[in-house]
N, C-alpha and C. Protein backbone atom coordinates (compact mmCIF):
# COMPACT_ATOMS: atom_id res chain seq x y z
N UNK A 1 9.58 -1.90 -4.49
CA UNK A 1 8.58 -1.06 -3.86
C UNK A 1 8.40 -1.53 -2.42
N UNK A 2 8.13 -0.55 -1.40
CA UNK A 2 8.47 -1.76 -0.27
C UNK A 2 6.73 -1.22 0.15
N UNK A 3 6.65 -2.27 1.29
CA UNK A 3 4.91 -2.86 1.64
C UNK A 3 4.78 -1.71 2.46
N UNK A 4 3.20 -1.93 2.91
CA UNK A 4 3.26 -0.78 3.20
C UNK A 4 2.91 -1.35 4.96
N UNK A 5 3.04 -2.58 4.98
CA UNK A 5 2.98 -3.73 6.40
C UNK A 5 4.24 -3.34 7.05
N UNK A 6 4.69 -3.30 7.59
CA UNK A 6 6.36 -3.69 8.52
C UNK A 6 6.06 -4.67 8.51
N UNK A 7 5.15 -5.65 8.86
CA UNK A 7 6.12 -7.13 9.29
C UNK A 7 6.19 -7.56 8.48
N UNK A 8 5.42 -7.52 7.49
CA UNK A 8 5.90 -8.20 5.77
C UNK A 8 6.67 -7.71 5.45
N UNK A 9 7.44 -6.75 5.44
CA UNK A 9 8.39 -6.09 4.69
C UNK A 9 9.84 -7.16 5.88
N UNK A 10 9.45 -6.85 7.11
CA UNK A 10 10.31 -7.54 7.77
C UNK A 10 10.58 -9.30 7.47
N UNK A 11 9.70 -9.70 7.27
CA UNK A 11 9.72 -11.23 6.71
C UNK A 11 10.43 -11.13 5.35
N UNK A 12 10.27 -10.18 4.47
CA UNK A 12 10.22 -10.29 3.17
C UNK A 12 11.84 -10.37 3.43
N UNK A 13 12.48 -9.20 4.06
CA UNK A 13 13.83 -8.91 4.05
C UNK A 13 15.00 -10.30 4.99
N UNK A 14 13.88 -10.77 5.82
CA UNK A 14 14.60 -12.12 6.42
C UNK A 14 14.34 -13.36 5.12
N UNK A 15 13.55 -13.51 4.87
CA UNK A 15 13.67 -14.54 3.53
C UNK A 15 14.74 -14.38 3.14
N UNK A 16 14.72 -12.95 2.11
CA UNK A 16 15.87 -12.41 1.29
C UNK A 16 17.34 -12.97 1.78
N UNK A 17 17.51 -12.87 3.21
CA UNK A 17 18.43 -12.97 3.84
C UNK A 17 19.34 -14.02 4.06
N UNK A 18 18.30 -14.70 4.63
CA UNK A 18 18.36 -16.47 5.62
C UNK A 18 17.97 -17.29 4.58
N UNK A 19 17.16 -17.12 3.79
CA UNK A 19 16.15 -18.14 2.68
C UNK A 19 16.32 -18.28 1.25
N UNK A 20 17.63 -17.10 0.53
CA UNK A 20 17.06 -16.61 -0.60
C UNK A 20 16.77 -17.74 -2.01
N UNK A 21 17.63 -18.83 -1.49
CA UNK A 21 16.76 -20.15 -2.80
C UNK A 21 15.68 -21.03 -2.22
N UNK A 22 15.07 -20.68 -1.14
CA UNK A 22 13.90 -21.19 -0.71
C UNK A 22 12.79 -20.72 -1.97
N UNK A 23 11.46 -21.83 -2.32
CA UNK A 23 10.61 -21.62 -2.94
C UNK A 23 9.88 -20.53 -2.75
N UNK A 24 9.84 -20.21 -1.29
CA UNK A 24 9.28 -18.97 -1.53
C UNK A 24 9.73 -17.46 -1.42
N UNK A 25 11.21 -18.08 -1.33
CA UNK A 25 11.90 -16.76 -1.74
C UNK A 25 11.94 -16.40 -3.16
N UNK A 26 12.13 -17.85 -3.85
CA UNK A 26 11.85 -17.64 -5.48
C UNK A 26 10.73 -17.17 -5.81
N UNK A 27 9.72 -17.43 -5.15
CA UNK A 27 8.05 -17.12 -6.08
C UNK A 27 8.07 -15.65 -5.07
N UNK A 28 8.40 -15.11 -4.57
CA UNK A 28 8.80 -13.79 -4.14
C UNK A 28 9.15 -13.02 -4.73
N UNK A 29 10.43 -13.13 -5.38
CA UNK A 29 11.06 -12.63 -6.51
C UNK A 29 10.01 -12.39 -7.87
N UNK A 30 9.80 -13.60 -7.94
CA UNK A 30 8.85 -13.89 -9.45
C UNK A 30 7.98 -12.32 -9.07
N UNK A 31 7.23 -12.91 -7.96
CA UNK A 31 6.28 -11.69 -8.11
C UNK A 31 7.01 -10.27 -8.11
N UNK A 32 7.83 -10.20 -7.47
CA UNK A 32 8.19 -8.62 -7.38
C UNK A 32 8.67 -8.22 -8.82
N UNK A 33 9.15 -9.32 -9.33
CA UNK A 33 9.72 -9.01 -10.77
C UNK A 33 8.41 -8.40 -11.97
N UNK A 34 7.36 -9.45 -11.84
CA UNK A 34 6.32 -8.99 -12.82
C UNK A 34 5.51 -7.80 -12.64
N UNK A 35 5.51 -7.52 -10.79
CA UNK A 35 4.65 -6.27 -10.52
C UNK A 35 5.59 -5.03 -11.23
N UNK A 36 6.53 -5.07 -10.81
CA UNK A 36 8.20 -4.33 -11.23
C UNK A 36 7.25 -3.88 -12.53
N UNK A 37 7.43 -4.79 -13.62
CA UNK A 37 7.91 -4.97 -15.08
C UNK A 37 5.95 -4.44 -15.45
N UNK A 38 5.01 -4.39 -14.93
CA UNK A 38 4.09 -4.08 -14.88
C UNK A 38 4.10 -2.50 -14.91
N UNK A 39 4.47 -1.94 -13.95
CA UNK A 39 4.60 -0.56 -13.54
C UNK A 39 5.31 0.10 -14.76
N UNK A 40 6.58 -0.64 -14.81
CA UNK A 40 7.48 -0.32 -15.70
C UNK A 40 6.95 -0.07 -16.71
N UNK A 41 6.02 -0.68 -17.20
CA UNK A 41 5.63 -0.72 -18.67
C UNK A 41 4.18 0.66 -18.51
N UNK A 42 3.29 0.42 -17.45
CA UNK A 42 2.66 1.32 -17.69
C UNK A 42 3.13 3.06 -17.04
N UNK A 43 4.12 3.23 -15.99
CA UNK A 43 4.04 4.55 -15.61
C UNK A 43 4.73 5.07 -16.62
N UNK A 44 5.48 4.86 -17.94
CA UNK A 44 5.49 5.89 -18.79
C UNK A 44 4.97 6.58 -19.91
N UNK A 45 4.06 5.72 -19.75
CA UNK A 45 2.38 6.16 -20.65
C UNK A 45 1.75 7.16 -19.67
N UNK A 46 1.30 6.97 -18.52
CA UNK A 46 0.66 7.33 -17.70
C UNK A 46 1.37 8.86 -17.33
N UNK A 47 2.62 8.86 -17.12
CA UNK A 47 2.95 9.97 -16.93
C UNK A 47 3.12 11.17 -18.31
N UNK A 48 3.31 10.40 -19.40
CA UNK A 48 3.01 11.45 -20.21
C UNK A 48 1.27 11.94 -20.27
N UNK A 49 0.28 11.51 -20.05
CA UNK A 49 -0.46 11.34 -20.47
C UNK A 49 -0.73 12.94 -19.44
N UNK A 50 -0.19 12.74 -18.03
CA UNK A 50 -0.66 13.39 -17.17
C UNK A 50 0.15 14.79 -17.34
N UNK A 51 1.41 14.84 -18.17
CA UNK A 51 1.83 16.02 -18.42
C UNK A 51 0.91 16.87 -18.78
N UNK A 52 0.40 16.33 -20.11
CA UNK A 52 -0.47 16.27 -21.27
C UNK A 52 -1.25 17.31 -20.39
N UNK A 53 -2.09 16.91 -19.71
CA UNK A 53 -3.33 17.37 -19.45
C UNK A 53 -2.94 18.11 -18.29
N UNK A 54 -1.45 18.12 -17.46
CA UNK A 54 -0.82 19.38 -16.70
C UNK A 54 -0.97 20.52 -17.93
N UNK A 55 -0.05 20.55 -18.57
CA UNK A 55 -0.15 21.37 -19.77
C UNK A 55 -1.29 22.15 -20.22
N UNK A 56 -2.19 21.26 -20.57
CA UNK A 56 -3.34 21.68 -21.20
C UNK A 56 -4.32 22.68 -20.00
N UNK A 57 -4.21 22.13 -18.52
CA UNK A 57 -5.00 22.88 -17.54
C UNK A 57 -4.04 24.07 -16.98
N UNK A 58 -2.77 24.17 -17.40
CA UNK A 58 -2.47 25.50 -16.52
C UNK A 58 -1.70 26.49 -17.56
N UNK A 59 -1.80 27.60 -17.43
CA UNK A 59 -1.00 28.16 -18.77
C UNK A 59 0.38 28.53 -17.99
N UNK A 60 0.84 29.00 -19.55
CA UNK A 60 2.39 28.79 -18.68
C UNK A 60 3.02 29.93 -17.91
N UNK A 61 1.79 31.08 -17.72
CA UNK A 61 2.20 32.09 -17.09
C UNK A 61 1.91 32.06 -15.22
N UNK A 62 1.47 30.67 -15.44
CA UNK A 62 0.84 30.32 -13.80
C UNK A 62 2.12 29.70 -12.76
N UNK A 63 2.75 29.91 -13.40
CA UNK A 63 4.27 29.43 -12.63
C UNK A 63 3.99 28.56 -11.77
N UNK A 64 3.74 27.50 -12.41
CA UNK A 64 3.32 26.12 -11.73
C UNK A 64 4.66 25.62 -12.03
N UNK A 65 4.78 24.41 -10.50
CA UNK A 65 6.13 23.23 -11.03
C UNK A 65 5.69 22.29 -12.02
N UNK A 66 5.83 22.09 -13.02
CA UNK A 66 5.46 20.96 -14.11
C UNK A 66 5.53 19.67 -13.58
N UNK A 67 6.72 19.70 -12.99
CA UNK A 67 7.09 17.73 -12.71
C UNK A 67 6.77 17.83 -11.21
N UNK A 68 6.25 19.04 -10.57
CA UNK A 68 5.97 18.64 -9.13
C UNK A 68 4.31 18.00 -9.40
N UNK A 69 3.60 18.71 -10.42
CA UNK A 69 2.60 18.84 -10.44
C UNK A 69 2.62 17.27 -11.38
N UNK A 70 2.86 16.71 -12.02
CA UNK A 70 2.68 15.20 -12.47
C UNK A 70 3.46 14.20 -11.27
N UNK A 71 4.19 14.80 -10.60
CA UNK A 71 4.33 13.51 -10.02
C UNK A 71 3.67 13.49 -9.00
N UNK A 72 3.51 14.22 -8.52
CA UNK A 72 2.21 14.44 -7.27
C UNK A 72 0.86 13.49 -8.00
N UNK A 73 0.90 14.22 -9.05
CA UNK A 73 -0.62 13.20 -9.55
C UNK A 73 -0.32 11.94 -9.86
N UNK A 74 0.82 11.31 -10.25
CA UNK A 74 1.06 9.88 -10.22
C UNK A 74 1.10 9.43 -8.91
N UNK A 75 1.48 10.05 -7.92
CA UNK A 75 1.70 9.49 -6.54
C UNK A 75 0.04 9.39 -6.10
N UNK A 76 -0.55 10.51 -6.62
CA UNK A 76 -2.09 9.88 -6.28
C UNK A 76 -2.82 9.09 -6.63
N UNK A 77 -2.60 8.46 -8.14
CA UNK A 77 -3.21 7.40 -8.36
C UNK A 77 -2.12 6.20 -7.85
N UNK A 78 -1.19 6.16 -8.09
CA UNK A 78 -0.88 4.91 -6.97
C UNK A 78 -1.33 4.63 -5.79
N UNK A 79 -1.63 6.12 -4.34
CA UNK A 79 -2.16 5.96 -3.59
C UNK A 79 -3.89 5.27 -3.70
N UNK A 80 -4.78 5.82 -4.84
CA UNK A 80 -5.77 5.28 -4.33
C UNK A 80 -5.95 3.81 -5.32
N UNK A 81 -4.70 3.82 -6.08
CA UNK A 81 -4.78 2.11 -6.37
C UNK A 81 -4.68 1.16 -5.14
N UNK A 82 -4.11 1.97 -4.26
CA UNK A 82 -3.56 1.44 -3.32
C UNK A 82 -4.09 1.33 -2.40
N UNK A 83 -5.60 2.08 -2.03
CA UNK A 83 -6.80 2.32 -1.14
C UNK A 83 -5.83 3.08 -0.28
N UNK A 84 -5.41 4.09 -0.42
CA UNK A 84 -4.99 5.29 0.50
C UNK A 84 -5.77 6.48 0.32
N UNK A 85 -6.11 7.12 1.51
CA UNK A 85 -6.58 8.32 1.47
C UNK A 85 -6.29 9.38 0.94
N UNK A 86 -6.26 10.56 0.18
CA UNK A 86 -5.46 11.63 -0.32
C UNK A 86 -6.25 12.95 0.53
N UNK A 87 -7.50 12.66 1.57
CA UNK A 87 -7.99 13.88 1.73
C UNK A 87 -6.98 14.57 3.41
N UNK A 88 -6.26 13.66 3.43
CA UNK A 88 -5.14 14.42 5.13
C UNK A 88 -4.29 14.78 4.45
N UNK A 89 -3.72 14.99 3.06
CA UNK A 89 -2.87 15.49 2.15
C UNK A 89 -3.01 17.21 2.64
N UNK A 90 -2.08 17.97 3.57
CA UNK A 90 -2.25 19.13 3.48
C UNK A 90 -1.54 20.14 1.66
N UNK A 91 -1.74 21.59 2.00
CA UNK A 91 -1.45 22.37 0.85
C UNK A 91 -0.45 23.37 1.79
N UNK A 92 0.31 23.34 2.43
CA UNK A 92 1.36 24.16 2.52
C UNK A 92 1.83 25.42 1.78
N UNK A 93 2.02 26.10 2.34
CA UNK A 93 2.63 27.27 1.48
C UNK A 93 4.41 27.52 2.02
N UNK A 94 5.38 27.04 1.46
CA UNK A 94 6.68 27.01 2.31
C UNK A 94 7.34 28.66 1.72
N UNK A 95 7.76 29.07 2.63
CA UNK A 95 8.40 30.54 2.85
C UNK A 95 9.96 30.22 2.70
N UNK A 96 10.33 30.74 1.32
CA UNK A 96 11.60 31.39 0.98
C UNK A 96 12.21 32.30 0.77
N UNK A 97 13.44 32.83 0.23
CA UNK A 97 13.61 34.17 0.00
C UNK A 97 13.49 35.04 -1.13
N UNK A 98 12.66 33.92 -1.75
CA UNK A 98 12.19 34.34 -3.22
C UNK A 98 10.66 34.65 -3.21
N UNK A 99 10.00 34.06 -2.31
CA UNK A 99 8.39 34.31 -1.86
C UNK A 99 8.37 32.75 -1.57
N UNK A 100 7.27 32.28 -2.15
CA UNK A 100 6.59 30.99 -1.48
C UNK A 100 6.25 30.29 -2.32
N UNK A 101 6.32 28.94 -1.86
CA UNK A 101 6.11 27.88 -2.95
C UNK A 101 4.85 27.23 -2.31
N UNK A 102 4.18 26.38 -3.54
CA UNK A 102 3.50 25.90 -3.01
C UNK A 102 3.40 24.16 -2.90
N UNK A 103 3.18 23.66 -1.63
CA UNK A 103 3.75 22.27 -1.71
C UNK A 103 1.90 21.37 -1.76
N UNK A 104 2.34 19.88 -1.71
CA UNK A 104 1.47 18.98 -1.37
C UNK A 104 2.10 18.12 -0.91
N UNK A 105 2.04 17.64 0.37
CA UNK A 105 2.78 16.85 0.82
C UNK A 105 4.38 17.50 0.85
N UNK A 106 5.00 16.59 0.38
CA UNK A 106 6.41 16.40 -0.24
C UNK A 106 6.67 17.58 -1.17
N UNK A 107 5.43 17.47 -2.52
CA UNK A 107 5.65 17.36 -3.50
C UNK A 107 5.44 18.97 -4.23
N UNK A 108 6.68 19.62 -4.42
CA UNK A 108 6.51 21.29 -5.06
C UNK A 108 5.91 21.61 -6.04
N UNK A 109 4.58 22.00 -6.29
CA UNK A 109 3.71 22.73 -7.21
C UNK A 109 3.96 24.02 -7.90
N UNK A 110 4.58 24.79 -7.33
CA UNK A 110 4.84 26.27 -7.47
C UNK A 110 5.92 26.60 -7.81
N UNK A 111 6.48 27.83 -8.72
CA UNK A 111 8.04 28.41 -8.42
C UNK A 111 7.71 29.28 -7.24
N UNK A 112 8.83 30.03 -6.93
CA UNK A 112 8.51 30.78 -5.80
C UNK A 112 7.51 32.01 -6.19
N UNK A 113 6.38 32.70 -5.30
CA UNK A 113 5.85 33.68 -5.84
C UNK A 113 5.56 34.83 -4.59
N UNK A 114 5.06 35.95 -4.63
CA UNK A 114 5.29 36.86 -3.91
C UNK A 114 4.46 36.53 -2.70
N UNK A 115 4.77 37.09 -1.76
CA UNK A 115 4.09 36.49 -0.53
C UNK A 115 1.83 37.21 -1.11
N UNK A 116 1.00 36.22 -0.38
CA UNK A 116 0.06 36.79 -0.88
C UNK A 116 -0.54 36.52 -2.16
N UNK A 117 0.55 35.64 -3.28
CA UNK A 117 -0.19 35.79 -4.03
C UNK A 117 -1.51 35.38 -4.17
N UNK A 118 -2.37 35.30 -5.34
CA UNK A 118 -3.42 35.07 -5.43
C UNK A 118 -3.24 33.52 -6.38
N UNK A 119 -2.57 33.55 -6.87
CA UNK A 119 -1.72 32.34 -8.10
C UNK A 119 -1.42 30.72 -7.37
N UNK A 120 -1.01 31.38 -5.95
CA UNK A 120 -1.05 30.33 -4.47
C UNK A 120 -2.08 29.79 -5.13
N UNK A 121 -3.24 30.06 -4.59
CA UNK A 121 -5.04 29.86 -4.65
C UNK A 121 -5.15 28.91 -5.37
N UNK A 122 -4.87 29.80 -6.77
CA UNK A 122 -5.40 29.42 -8.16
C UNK A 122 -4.53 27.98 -8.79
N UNK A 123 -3.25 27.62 -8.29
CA UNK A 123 -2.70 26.61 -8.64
C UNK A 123 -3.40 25.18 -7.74
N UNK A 124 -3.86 25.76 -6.11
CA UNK A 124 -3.88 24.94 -5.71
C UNK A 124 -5.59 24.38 -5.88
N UNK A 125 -6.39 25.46 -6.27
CA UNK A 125 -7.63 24.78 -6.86
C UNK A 125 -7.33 23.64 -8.06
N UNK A 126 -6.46 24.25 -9.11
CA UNK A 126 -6.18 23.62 -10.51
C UNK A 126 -5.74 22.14 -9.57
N UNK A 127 -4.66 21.86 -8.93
CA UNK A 127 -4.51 20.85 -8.40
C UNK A 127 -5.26 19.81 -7.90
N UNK A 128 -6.22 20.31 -6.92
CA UNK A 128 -7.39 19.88 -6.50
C UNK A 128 -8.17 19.45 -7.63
N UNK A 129 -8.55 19.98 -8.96
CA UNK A 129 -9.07 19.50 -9.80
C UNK A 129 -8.79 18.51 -10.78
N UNK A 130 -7.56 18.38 -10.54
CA UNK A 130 -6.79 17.45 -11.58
C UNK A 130 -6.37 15.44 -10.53
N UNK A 131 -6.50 16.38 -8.97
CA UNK A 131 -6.33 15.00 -8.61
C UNK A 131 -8.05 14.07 -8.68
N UNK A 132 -9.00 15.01 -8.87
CA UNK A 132 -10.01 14.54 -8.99
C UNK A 132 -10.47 13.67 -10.23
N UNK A 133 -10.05 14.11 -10.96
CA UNK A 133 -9.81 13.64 -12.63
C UNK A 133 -9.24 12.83 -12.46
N UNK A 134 -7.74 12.52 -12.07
CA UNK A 134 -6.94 11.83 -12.75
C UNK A 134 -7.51 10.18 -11.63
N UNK A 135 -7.82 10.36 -10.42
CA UNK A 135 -8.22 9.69 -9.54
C UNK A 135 -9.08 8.74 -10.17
N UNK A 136 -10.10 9.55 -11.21
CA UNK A 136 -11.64 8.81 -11.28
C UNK A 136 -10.83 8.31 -12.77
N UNK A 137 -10.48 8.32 -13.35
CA UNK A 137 -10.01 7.63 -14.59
C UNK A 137 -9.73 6.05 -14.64
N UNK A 138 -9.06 5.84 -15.54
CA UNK A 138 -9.42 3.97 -16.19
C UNK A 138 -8.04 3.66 -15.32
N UNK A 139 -6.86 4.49 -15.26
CA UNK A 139 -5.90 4.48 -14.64
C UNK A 139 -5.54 3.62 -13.23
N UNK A 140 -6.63 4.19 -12.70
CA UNK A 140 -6.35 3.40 -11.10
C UNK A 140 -6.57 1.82 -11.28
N UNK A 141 -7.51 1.42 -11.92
CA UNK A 141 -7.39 -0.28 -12.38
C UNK A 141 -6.36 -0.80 -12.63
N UNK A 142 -5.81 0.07 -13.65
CA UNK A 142 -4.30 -0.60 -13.99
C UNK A 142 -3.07 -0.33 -13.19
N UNK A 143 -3.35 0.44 -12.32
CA UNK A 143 -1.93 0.21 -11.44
C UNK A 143 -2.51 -0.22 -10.52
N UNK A 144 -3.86 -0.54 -9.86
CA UNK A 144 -4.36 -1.44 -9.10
C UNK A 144 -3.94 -3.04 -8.95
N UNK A 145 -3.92 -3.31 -10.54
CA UNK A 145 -3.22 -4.47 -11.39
C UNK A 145 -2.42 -4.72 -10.62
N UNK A 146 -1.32 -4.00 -11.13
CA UNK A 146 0.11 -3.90 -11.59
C UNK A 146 0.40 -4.32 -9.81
N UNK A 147 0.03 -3.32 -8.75
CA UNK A 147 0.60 -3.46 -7.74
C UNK A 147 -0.65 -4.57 -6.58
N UNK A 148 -1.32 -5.41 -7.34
CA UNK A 148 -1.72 -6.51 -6.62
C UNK A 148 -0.80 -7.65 -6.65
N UNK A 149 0.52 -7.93 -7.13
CA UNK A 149 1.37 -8.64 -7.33
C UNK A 149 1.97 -8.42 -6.47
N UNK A 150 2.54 -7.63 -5.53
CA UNK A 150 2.45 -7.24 -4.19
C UNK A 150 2.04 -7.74 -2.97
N UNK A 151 0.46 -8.11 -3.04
CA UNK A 151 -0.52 -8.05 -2.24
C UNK A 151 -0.86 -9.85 -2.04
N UNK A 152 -0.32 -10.31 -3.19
CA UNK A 152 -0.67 -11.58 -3.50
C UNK A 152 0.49 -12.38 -2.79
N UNK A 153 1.66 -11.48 -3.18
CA UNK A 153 2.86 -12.09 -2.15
C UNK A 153 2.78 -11.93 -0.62
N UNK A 154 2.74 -10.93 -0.68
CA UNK A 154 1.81 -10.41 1.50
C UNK A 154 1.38 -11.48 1.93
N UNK A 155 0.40 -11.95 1.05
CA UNK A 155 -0.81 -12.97 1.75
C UNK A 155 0.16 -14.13 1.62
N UNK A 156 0.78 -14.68 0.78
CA UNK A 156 1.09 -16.21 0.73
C UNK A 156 2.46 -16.20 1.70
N UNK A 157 3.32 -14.68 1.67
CA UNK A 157 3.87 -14.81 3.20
C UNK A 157 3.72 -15.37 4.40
N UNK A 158 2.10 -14.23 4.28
CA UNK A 158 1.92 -14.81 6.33
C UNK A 158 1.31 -15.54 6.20
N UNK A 159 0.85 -16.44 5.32
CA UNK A 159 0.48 -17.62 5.07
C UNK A 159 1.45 -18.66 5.28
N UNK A 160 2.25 -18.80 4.91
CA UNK A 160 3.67 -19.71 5.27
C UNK A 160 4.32 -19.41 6.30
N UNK A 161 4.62 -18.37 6.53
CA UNK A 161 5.21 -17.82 8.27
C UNK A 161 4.44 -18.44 9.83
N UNK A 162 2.86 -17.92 9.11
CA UNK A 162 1.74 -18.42 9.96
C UNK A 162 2.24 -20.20 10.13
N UNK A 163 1.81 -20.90 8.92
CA UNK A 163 1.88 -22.36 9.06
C UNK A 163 3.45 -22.94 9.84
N UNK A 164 4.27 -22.03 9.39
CA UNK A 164 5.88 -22.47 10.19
C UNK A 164 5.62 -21.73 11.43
N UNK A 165 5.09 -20.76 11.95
CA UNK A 165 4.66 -20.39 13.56
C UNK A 165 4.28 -21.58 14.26
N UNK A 166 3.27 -22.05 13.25
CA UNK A 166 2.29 -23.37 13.96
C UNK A 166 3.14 -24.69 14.20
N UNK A 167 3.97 -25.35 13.60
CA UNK A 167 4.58 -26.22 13.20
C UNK A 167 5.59 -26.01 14.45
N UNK A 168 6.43 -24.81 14.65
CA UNK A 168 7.38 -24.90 15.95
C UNK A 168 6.22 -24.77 17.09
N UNK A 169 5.14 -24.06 17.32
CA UNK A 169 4.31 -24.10 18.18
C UNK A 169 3.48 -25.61 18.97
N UNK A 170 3.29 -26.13 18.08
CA UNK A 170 2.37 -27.43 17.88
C UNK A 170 3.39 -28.13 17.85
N UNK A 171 3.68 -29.60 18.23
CA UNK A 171 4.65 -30.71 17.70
C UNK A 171 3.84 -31.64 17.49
N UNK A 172 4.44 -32.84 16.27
CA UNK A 172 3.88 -33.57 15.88
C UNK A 172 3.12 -33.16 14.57
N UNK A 173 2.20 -34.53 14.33
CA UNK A 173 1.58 -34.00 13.26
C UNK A 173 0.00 -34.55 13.49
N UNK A 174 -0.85 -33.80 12.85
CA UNK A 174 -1.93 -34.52 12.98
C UNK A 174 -2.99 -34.24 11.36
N UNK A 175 -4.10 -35.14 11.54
CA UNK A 175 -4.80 -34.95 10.19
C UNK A 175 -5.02 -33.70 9.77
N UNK A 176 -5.43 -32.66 10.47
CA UNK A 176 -6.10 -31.53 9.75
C UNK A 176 -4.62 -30.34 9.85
N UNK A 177 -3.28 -30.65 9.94
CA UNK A 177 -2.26 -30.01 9.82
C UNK A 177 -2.07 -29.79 8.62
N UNK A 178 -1.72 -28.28 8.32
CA UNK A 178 -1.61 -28.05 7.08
C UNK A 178 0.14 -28.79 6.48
N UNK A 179 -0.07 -28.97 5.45
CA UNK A 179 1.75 -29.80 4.91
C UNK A 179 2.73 -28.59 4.54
C-alpha cells in the first residue's frame, strides 16, 4: 500500500534499496507484512457485507454498476479510516455513445443511461446514502487497525532518518545524544 507522505514513501523505497537487511528494513517489512495480512483477512468480509446491502438498497432495474458501487464504498471507508475527506469527491456524469454513466471519482456507478435520465439522480442519492452508512459503521475501526501498521512504521522512520540526519549533522557524541 504505498503512504500517503512522499518522503516516507521515498525513505521507505531507499531502505528497500541501499538497506534491505538493516533492522529497520526488517521491522519495515514485519510491519507491512501484518498490516498486509490484516486487510487481507478483513476486506473480504467487508466487501461482501457491502454487496449485501448494495443489493438490498438498489433494485435491479436501477442499472446501477454493482462492483463500481462496492468498491467505491470500500475505498470510502479506507479513506476515512484513513482521516480523508470524501466531501471534494465530485458525481460526474461521463457522456458516451450509449448515454451516460455515472461516476464518483474514478469509480463507475451506472450502466450507460439516456441522456437526462432521472435514474442519474436516483443512483446518485442511493450512493450518497450508503457512503453515509457504511462510513458510520464498526468498520472504519477495523481498517483503522489494520492500516495503523503503516503509520507506526512512518513514525519510527523519520524517527531514525531524523536521528542519522543528526549524527552526520552534529559530530561527536555527547550525553543527551540519542544511541
Amino acid at each position: 500500500m504505498p503512504l500517503r507522505d512522499r518522503r516516507t514513501q521515498m525513505l521507505v523505497d531507499g531502505l528497500r534499496e541501499h538497506m534491505p537487511k538493516s533492522p529497520l528494513g526488517q521491522a519495515w517489512r514485519d510491519w507491512e507484512n501484518r498490516a498486509s495480512q490484516l486487510l487481507e483477512d478483513i476486506a473480504p468480509k467487508m466487501k461482501s457485507e457491502l454487496r449485501k446491502r448494495v443489493d438490498n438498497a438498489l433494485p435491479p432495474s436501477a442499472c446501477a454498476y454493482g462492483k463500481g458501487f462496492v468498491e467505491s464504498l470500500w475505498f470510502a471507508v479506507t479513506a476515512v479510516a484513513r482521516s480523508v475527506s470524501l466531501t471534494d469527491i465530485p458525481y460526474p456524469a461521463e457522456k458516451t455513445e450509449k448515454g451516460q454513466n455515472l461516476l464518483w471519482g474514478t469509480y463507475r456507478l451506472s450502466m450507460p443511461l439516456p441522456d437526462g435520465s432521472q435514474r442519474l439522480d436516483s443512483l446518485k442519492q442511493q450512493h450518497k446514502r450508503l457512503l453515509r452508512e457504511v462510513t458510520a459503521q464498526e468498520w472504519v475501526p477495523k481498517v483503522r487497525d489494520a492500516l495503523s501498521g503503516w503509520g507506526k512504521a512512518r513514525d519510527s522512520i523519520q524517527e531514525e532518518i531524523a536521528i542519522s540526519l543528526l549524527r552526520h549533522v552534529v559530530p561527536g557524541r555527547r550525553k543527551l545524544c540519542p544511541q
